[in-house]
Structures are given as structure tokens and as C-alpha cells.
C-alpha atoms as a PDB file:
ATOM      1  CA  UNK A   1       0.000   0.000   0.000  1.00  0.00           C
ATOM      2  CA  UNK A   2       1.638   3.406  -0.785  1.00  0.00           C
ATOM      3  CA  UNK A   3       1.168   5.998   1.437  1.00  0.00           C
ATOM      4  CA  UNK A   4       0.955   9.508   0.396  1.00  0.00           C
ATOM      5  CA  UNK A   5       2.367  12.919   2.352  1.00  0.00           C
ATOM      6  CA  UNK A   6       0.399  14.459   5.290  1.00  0.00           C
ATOM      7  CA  UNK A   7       0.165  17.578   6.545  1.00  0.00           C
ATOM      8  CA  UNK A   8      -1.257  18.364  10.729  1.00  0.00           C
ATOM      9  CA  UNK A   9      -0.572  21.889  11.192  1.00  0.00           C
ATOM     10  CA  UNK A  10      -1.090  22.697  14.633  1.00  0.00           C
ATOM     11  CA  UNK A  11      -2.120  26.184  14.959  1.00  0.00           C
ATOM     12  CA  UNK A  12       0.587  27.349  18.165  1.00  0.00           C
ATOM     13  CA  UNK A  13       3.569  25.955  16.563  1.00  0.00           C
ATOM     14  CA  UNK A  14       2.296  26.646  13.376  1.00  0.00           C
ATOM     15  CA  UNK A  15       2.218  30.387  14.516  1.00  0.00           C
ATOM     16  CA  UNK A  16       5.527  30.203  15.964  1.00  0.00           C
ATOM     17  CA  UNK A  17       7.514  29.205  13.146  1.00  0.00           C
ATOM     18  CA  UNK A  18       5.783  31.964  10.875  1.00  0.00           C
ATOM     19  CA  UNK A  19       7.352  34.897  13.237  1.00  0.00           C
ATOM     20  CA  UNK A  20      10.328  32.982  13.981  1.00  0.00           C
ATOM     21  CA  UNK A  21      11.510  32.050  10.571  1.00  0.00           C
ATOM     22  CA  UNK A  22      11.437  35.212   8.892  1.00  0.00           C
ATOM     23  CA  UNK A  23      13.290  36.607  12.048  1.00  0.00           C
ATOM     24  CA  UNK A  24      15.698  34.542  12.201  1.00  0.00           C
ATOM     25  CA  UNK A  25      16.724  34.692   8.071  1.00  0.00           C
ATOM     26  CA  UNK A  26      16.495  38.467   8.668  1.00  0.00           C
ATOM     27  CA  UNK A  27      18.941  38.893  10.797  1.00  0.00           C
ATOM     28  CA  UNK A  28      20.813  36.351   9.211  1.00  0.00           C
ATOM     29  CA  UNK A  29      20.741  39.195   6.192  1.00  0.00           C
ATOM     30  CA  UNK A  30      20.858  41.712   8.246  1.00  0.00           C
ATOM     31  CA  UNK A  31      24.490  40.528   9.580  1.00  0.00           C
ATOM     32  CA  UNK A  32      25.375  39.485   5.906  1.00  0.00           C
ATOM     33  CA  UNK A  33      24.924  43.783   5.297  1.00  0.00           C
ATOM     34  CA  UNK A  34      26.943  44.196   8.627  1.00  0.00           C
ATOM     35  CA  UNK A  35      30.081  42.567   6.873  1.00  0.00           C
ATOM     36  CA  UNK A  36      29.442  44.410   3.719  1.00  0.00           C
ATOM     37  CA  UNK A  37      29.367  47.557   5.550  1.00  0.00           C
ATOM     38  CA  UNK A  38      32.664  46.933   7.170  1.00  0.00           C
ATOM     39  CA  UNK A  39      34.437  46.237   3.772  1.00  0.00           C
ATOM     40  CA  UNK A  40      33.716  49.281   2.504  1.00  0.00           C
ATOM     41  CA  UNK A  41      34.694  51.071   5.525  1.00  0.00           C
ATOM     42  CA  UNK A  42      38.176  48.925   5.965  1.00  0.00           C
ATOM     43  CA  UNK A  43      38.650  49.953   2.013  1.00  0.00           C
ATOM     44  CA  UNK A  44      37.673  53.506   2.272  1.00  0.00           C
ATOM     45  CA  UNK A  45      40.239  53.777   5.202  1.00  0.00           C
ATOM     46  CA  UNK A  46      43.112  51.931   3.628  1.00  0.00           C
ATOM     47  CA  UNK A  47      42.427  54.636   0.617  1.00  0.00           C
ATOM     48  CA  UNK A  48      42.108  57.622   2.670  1.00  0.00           C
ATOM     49  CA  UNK A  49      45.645  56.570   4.181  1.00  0.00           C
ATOM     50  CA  UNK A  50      47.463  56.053   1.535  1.00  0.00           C
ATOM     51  CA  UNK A  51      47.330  60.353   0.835  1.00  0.00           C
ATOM     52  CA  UNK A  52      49.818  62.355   2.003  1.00  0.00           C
ATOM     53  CA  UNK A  53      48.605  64.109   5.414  1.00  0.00           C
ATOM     54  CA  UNK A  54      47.443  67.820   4.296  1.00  0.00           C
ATOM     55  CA  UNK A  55      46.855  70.970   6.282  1.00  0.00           C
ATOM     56  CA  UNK A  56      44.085  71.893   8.227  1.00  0.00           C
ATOM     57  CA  UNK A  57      43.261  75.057   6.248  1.00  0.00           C
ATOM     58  CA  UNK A  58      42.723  72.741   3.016  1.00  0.00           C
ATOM     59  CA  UNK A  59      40.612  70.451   4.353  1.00  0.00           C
ATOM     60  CA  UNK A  60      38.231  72.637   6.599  1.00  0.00           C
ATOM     61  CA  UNK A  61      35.875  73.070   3.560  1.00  0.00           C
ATOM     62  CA  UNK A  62      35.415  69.588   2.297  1.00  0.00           C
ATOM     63  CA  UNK A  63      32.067  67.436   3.284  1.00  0.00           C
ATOM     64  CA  UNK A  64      32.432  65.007   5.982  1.00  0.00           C
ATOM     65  CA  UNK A  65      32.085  61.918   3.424  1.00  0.00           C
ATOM     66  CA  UNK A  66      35.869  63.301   1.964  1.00  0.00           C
ATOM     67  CA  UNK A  67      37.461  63.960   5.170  1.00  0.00           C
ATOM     68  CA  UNK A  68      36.605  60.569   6.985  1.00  0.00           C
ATOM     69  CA  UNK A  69      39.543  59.165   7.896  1.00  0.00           C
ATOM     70  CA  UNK A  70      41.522  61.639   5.784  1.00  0.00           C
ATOM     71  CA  UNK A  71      45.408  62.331   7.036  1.00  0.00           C
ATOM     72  CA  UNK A  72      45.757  65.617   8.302  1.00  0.00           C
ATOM     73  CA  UNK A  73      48.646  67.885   9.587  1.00  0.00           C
ATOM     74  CA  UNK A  74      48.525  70.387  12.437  1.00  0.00           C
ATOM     75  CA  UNK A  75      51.571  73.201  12.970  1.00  0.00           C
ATOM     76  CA  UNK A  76      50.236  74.876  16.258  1.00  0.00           C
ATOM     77  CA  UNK A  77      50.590  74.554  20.306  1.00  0.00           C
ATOM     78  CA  UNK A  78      48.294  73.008  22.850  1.00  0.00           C
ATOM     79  CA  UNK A  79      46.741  74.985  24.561  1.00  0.00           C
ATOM     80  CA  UNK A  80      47.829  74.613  28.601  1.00  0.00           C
ATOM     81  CA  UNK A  81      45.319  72.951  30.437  1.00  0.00           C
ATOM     82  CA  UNK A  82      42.536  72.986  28.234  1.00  0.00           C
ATOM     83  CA  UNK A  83      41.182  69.826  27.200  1.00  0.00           C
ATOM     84  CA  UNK A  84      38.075  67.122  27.299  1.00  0.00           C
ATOM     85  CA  UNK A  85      38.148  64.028  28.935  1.00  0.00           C
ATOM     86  CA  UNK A  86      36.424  61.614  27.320  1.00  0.00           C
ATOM     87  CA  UNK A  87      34.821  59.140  30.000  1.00  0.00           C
ATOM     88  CA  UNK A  88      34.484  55.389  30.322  1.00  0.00           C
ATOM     89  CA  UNK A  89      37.184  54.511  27.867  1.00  0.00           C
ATOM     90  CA  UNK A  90      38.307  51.146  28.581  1.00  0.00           C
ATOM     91  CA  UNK A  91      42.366  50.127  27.358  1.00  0.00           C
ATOM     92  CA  UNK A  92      43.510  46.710  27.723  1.00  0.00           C
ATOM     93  CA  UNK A  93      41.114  46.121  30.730  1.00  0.00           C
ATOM     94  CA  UNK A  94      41.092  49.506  32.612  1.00  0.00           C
ATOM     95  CA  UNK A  95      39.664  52.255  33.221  1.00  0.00           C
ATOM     96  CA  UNK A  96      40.588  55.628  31.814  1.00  0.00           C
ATOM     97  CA  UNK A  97      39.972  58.589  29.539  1.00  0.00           C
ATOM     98  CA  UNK A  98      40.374  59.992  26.214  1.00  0.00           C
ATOM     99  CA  UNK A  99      42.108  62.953  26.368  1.00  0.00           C
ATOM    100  CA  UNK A 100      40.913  65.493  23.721  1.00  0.00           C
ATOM    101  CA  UNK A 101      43.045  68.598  24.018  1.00  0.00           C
ATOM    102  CA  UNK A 102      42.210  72.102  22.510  1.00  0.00           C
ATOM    103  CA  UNK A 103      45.446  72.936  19.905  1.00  0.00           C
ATOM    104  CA  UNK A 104      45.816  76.699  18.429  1.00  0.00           C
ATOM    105  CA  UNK A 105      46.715  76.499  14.506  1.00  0.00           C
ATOM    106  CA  UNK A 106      49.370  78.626  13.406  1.00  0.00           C
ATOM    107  CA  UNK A 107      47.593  79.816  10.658  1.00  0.00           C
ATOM    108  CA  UNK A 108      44.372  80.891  12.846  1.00  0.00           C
ATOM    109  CA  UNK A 109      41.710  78.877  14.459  1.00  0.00           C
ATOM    110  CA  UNK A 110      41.635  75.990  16.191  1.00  0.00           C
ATOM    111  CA  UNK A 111      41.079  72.169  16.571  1.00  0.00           C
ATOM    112  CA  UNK A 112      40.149  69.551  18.292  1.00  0.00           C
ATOM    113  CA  UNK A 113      43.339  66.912  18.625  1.00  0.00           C
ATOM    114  CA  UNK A 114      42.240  63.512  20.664  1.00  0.00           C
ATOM    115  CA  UNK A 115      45.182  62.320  21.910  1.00  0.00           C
ATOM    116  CA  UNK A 116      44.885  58.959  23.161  1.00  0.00           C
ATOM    117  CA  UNK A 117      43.897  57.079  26.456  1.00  0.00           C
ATOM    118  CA  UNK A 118      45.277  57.556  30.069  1.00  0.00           C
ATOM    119  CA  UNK A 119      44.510  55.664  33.015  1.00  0.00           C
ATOM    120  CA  UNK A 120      41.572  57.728  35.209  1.00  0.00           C
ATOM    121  CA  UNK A 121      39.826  56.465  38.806  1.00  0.00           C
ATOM    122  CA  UNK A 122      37.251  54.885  38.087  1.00  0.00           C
ATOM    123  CA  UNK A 123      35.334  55.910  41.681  1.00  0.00           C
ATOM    124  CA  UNK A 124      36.246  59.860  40.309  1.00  0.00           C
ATOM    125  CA  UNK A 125      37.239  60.963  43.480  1.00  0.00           C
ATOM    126  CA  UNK A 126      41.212  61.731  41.874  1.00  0.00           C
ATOM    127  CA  UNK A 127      42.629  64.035  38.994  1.00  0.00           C
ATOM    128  CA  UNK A 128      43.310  62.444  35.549  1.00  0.00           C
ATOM    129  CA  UNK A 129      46.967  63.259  35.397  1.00  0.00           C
ATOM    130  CA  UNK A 130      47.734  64.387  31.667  1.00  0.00           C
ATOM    131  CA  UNK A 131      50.981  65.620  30.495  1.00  0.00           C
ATOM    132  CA  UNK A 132      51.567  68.638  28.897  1.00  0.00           C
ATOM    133  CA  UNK A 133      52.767  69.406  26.065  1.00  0.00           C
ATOM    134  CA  UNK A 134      54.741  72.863  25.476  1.00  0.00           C
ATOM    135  CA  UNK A 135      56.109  74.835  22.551  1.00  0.00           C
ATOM    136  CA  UNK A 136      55.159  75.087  19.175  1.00  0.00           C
ATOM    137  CA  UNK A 137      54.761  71.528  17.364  1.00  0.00           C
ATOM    138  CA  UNK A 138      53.764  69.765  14.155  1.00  0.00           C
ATOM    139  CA  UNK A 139      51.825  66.824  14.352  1.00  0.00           C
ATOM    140  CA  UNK A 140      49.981  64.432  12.042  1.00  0.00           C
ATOM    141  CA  UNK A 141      46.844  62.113  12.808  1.00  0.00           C
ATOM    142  CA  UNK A 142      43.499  61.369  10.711  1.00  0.00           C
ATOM    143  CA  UNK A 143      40.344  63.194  10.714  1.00  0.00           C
ATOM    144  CA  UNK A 144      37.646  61.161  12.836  1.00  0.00           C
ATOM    145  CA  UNK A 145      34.161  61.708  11.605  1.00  0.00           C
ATOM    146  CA  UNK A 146      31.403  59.859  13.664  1.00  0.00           C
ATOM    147  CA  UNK A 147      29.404  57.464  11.545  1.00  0.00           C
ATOM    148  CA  UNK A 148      26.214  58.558  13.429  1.00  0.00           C
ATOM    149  CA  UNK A 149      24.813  60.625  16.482  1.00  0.00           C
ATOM    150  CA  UNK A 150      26.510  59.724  19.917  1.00  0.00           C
ATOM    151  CA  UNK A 151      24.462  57.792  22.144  1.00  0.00           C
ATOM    152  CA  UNK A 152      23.729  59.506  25.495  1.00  0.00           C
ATOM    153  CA  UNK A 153      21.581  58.634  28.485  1.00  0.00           C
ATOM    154  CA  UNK A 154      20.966  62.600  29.111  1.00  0.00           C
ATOM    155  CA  UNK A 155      21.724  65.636  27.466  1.00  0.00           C
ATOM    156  CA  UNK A 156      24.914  66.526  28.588  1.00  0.00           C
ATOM    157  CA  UNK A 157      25.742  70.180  29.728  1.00  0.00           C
ATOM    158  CA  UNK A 158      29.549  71.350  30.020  1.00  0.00           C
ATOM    159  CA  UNK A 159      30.503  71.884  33.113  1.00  0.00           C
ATOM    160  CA  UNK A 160      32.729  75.663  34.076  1.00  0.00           C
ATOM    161  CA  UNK A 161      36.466  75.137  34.122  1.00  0.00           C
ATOM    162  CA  UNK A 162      38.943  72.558  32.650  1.00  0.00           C
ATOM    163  CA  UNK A 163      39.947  69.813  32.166  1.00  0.00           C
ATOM    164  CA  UNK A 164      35.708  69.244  31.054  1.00  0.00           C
ATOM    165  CA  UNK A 165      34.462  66.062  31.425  1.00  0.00           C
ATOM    166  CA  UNK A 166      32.507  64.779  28.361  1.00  0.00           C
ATOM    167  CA  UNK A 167      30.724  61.759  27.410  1.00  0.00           C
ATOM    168  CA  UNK A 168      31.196  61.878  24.136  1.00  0.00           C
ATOM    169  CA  UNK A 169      32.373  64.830  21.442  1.00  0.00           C
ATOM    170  CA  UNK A 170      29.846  67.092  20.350  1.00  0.00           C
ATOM    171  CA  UNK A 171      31.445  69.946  18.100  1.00  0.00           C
ATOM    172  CA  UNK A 172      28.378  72.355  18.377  1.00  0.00           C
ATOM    173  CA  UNK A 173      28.311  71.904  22.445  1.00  0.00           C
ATOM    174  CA  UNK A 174      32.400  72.178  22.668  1.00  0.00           C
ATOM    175  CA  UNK A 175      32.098  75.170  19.823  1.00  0.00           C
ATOM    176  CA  UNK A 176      30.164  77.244  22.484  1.00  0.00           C
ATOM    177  CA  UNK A 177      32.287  75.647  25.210  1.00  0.00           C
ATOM    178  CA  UNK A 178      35.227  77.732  23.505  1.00  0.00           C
ATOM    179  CA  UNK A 179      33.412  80.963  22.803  1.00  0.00           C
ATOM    180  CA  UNK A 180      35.259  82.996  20.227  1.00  0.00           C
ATOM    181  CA  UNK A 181      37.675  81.073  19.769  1.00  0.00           C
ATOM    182  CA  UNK A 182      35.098  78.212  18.773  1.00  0.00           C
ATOM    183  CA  UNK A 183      33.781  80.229  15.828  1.00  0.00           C
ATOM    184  CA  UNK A 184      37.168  78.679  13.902  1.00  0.00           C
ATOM    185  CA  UNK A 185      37.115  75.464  14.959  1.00  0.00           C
ATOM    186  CA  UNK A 186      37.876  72.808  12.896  1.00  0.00           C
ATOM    187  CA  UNK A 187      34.818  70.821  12.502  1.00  0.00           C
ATOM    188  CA  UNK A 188      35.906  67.279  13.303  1.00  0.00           C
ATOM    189  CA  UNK A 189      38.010  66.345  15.706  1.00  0.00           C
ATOM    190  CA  UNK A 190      41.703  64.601  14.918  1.00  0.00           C
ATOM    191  CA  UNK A 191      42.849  61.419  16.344  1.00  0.00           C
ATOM    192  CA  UNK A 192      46.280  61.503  16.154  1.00  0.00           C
ATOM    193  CA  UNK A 193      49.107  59.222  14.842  1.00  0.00           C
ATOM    194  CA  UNK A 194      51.373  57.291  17.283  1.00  0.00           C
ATOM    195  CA  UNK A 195      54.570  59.256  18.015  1.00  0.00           C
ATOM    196  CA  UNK A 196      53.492  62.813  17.704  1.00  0.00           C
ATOM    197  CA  UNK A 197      54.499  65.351  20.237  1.00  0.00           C
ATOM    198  CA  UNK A 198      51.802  64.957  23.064  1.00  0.00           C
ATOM    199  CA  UNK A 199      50.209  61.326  21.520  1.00  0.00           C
ATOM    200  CA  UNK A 200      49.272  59.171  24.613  1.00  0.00           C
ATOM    201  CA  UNK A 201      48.407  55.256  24.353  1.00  0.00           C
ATOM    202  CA  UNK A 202      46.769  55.319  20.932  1.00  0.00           C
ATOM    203  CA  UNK A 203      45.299  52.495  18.822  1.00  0.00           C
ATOM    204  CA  UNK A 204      42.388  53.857  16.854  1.00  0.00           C
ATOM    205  CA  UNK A 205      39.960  50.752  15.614  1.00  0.00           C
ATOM    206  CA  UNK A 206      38.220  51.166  12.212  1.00  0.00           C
ATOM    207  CA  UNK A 207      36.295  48.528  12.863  1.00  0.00           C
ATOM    208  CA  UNK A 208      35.146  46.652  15.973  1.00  0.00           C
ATOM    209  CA  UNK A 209      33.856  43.437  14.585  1.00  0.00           C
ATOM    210  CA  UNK A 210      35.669  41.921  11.226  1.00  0.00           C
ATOM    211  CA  UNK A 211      33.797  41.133   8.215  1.00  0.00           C
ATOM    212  CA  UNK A 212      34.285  37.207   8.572  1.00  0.00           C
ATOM    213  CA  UNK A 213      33.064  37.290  12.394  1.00  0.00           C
ATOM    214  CA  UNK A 214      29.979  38.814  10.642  1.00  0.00           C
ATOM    215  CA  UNK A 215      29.608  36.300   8.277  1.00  0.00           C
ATOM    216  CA  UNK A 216      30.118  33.866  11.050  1.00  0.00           C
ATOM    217  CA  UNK A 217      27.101  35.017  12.787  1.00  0.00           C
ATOM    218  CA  UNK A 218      25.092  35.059   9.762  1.00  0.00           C
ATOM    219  CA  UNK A 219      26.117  31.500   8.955  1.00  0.00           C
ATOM    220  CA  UNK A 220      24.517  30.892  12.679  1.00  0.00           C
ATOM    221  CA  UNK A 221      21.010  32.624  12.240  1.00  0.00           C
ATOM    222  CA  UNK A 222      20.317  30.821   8.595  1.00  0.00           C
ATOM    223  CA  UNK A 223      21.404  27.606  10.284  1.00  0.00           C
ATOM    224  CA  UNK A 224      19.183  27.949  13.082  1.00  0.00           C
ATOM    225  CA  UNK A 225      16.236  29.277  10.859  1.00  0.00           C
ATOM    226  CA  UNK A 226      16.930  25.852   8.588  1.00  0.00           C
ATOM    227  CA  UNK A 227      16.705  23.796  12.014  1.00  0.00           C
ATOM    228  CA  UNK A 228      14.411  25.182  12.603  1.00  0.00           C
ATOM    229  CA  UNK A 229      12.156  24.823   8.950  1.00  0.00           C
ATOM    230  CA  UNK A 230      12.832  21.050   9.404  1.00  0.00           C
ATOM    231  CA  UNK A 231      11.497  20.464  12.866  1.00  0.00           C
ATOM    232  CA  UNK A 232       8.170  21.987  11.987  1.00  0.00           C
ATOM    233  CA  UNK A 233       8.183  20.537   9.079  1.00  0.00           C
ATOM    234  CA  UNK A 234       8.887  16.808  10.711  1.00  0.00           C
ATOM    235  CA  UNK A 235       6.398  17.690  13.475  1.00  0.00           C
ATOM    236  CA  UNK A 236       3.698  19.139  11.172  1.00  0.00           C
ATOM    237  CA  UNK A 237       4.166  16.019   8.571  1.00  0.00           C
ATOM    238  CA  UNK A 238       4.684  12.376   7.993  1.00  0.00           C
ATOM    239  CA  UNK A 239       7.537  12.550   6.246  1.00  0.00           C
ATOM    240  CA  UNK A 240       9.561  11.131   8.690  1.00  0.00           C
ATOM    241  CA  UNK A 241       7.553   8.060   8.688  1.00  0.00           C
ATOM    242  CA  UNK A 242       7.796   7.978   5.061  1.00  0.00           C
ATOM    243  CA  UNK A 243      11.358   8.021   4.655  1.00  0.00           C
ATOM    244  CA  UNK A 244      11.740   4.861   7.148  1.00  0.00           C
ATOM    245  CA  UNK A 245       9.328   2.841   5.720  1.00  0.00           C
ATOM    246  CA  UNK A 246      10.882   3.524   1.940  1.00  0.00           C
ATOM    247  CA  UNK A 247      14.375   2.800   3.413  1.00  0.00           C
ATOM    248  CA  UNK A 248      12.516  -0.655   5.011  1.00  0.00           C
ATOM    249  CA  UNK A 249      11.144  -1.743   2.115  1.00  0.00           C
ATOM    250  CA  UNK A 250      14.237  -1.541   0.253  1.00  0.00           C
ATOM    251  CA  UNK A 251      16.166  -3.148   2.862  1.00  0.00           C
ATOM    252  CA  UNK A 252      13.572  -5.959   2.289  1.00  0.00           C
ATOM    253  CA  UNK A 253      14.264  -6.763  -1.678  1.00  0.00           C
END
């Protein structure tokens, strides 16, 4: 007697595997975009590096989507005692700062230099000690634009007094911060290279996660969405049965 393919969908699991599937095969996309994303970004830096660093006063008029990552050069001084501290930045394990220090251009205005991490207390209740930097210097680093707004858990208002502890930069806020001097500030700030005069513990990250972790994960949510397709389909079906009694009956001739 052959037997033909049934169906029994029950209505809960039935339900469940409609929202889950497409979920699951979303986000499988969704991470596949992820690593695309990041291999445009990794190539747009490795482009943007291979220029020759240019001046400040060149670059101040180009769009943000030309200066991301762009080399820059800076001929000015720091300015004594002035600068940001960048909270919650973790190095290696431990707690510190970013130290984003107001430098005066030679050639008028100003800009924004971060200068890499130093250890902070964590509890707050101590200084961040940050060594300065005197004299007139030249220094090279790459223009940082954000890719998006910073996230904050409250609008943050600049406190009187330096160093100013920030959460993350905001050009407009820190503009204002500066007062007249903020009217020619550079509009992005520059993360400097290792080795400059005043650079701290630097290692700037393009990117956080690489494009093959990405993939990785991606691999993970189609795999679980295709576990998932076959469960529902063996519990919804007979095919199961099917299968065993066509590999019986040819065990049998």
C-alpha cells in the first residue's frame, strides 16, 4: 500500500515558526549587510591613508564623506590645560579617559586633537593626570568623523572650568564651550598618529567586529532558521515516517 504525504498543522507551533523564521533569516541578512558595511569602511580607510597628510586650512571646507579618515597635519601649540576628557574609555582592561586637548593652529583657528587614552579612577574621586605638552609643534593624525549621532543617556551640559568632562564629542556643544575662539574650529576632531608630540596610548579601531566574524554570525542565524524549517516541518508532517518505511522496504528486496 503506498502511502501519500500528510500535513497536521497545529495552529501554536504553526504560529511560531511563521514569526520565527522570517526573524531569524532576517537577521541572518541583516548581519550578511553588517560585513558588507565593514568592507567598505576597511577599504575607504586603507584609501584615505594612503594620501599624504594635508593641512588643516585645506581640508576645513570639504564634506564630511571626503574627510573621513583623511590624514591631516597640524603646525600649532596646545593649549595649557585645556582639554576634554572623554569618559568610560576602557584600554587593555582599565579604566581611563580619552584625552581630547584644545590645539591653536598657526595659521588661525583651532582644533580639536584627541590624543589617546590615560589611566583615570574609576570611583572619580582623583585628577586624571595628563601631560603637557609645550612649545610650538607639528603633528599628524586622521580626521575622525562619527558614523552617526553619539548615544547619550541625558543631554549633557559642560561643566565651568577645565579639564571638562565629556561623554562623548559634540562639536556644536564644545564650539560654544570655547566661545570665540570656537567660531574657527575645525569641525571634526583629529585622532592623532602614534609618536606625535603629546600622543598618549593610541590604537584607533576602524572597525570593531571583522567582516568574517559577521559572516560567522550570519552563517549561525540561517542555520538555526533551517533547524528550525525542518522540525516543523517533521512535526507538522509524515515525512519522517515515510522516509523509514521507503528505506525498510528496500532493505527488504
Amino acid at each position: 500500500m503506498t502511502r501519500r504525504l500528510e500535513f497536521d498543522f497545529e495552529w501554536r507551533i504553526t504560529l511560531f515558526t511563521l514569526l520565527m523564521l522570517p526573524l531569524l533569516i532576517s537577521l541572518g541578512f541583516w548581519q550578511m549587510q553588517r560585513a558588507e558595511d565593514k568592507r567598505s569602511l576597511a577599504m575607504a580607510y586603507e584609501s584615505q591613508q594612503a594620501r599624504a597628510p594635508a593641512p588643516a586650512s585645506v581640508l576645513r571646507e570639504e564634506p564630511a564623506a571626503a574627510l573621513a579618515y583623511r590624514p591631516i597635519e597640524l603646525h600649532g601649540s596646545y593649549r595649557p590645560g585645556e582639554y576634554f576628557l572623554l569618559d568610560n574609555r576602557m584600554w587593555q582592561g582599565k579604566y581611563g579617559n580619552q584625552v581630547v586637548a584644545v590645539f591653536d593652529l598657526v595659521d588661525g583657528g583651532t582644533a580639536l586633537v584627541n590624543r589617546g587614552w590615560v589611566p583615570a579612577d574609576p570611583s572619580r574621586q582623583r585628577a586624571t593626570e595628563v601631560p603637557e605638552v609645550g612649545g610650538e609643534v607639528r603633528i599628524t593624525g586622521h580626521v575622525y568623523v562619527a558614523p552617526g549621532d553619539p548615544y547619550l543617556l541625558a543631554d549633557e551640559t559642560l561643566a565651568a572650568g577645565w579639564p571638562k568632562q565629556i561623554q562623548a564629542v559634540e562639536m556644536d556643544k564644545i564650539a560654544v564651550a570655547l566661545g570665540q575662539q570656537g567660531q574657527d574650529l575645525f569641525p571634526y576632531p583629529v585622532r592623532i598618529d602614534a609618536g606625535q608630540a603629546g600622543t598618549l596610548a593610541v590604537d584607533w579601531q576602524v572597525i570593531n567586529v571583522s567582516p568574517e566574524k559577521h559572516i560567522g554570525y550570519a552563517v549561525q542565524w540561517f542555520t538555526m532558521a533551517a533547524v528550525l524549517a525542518l522540525i516543523y516541518l517533521l512535526r507538522s508532517s509524515n515525512i519522517w515516517a515515510l522516509l523509514r518505511g521507503s528505506r525498510s522496504g528496500k532493505s527488504d528486496l
